[in-house]
Protein backbone atom coordinates (compact mmCIF):
# COMPACT_ATOMS: atom_id res chain seq x y z
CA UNK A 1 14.75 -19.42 -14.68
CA UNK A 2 12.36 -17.89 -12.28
CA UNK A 3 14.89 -17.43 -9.79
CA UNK A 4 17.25 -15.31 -12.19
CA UNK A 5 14.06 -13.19 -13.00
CA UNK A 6 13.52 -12.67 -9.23
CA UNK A 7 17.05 -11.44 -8.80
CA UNK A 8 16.85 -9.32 -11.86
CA UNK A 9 13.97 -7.82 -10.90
CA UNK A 10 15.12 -7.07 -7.22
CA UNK A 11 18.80 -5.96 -8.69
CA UNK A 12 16.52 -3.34 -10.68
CA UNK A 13 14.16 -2.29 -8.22
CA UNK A 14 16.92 -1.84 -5.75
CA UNK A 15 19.22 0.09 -8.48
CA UNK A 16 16.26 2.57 -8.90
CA UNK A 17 15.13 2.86 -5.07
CA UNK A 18 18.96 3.99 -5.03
CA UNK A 19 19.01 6.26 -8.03
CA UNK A 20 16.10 8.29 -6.29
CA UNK A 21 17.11 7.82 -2.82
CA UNK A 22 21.21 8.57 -2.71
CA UNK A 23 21.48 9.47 -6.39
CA UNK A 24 23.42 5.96 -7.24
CA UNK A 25 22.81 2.21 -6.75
CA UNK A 26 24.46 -0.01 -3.81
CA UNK A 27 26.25 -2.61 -6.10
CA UNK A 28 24.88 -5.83 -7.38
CA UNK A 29 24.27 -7.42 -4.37
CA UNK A 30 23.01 -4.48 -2.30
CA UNK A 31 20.87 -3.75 -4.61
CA UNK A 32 19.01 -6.82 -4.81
CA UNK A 33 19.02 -6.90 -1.57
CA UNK A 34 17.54 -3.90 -1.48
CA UNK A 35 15.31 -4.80 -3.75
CA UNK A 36 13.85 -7.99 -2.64
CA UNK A 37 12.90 -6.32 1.03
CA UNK A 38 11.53 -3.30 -0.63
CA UNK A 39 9.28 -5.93 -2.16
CA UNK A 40 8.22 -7.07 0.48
CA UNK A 41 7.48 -4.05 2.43
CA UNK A 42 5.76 -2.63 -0.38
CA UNK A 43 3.50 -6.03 -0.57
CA UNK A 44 2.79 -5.28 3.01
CA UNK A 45 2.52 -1.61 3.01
CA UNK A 46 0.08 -2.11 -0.47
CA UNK A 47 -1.81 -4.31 1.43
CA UNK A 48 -2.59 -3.17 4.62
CA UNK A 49 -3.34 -0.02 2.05
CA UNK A 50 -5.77 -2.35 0.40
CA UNK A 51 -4.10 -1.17 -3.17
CA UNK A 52 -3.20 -4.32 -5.60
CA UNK A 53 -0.90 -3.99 -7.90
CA UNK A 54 -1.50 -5.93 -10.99
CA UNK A 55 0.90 -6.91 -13.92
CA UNK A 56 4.66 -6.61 -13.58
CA UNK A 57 5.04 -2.98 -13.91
CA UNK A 58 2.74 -2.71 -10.85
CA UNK A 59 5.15 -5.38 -8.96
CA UNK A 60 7.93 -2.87 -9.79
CA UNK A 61 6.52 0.32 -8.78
CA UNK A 62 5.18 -1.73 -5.81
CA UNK A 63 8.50 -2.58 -5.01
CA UNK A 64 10.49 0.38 -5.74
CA UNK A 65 8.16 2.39 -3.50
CA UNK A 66 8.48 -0.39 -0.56
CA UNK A 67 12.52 -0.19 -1.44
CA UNK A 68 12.15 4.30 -1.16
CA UNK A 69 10.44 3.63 1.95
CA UNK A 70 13.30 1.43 3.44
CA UNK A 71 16.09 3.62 2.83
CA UNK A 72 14.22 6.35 3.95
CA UNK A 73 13.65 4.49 7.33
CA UNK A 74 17.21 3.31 7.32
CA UNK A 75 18.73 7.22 6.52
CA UNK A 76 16.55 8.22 9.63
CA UNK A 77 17.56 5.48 11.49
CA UNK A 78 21.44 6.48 11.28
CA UNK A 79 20.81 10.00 11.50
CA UNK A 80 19.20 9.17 15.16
């Protein structure tokens, strides 16, 4: 159960990273794969930061800001 509640979660942080980034999502799969390694950028970024992010609403905004920051980085990246 805790595994389909990851994916959710990442398939809805990734969906909304997309909605603000490219004005769409990426498809299931992208965007829980989007999701799950804006997760963990954001848990890196957040922490180097030295910001914690408590509950699950912080784990989503959290997320969806470490998910913004990786398309960002990969729309810069293609540009180049």
């Amino acid at each position: 159960m805790g595994l389909l509640i990851f994916l959710a979660v990442g398939a809805l942080v990734g969906w909304l990273a997309g909605t603000l980034v490219k004005g769409s999502g990426f498809g299931i799969i992208g965007n829980i794969i989007v999701g799950i390694i804006g997760a963990v950028l954001g848990g890196f970024l957040f922490g180097l930061l030295g910001i914690t992010a408590g509950g699950f609403v912080g784990s989503i905004v959290m997320a969806t800001i470490g998910a913004v920051i990786l398309l960002f980085i990969i729309g810069v990246l293609k540009k180049a």
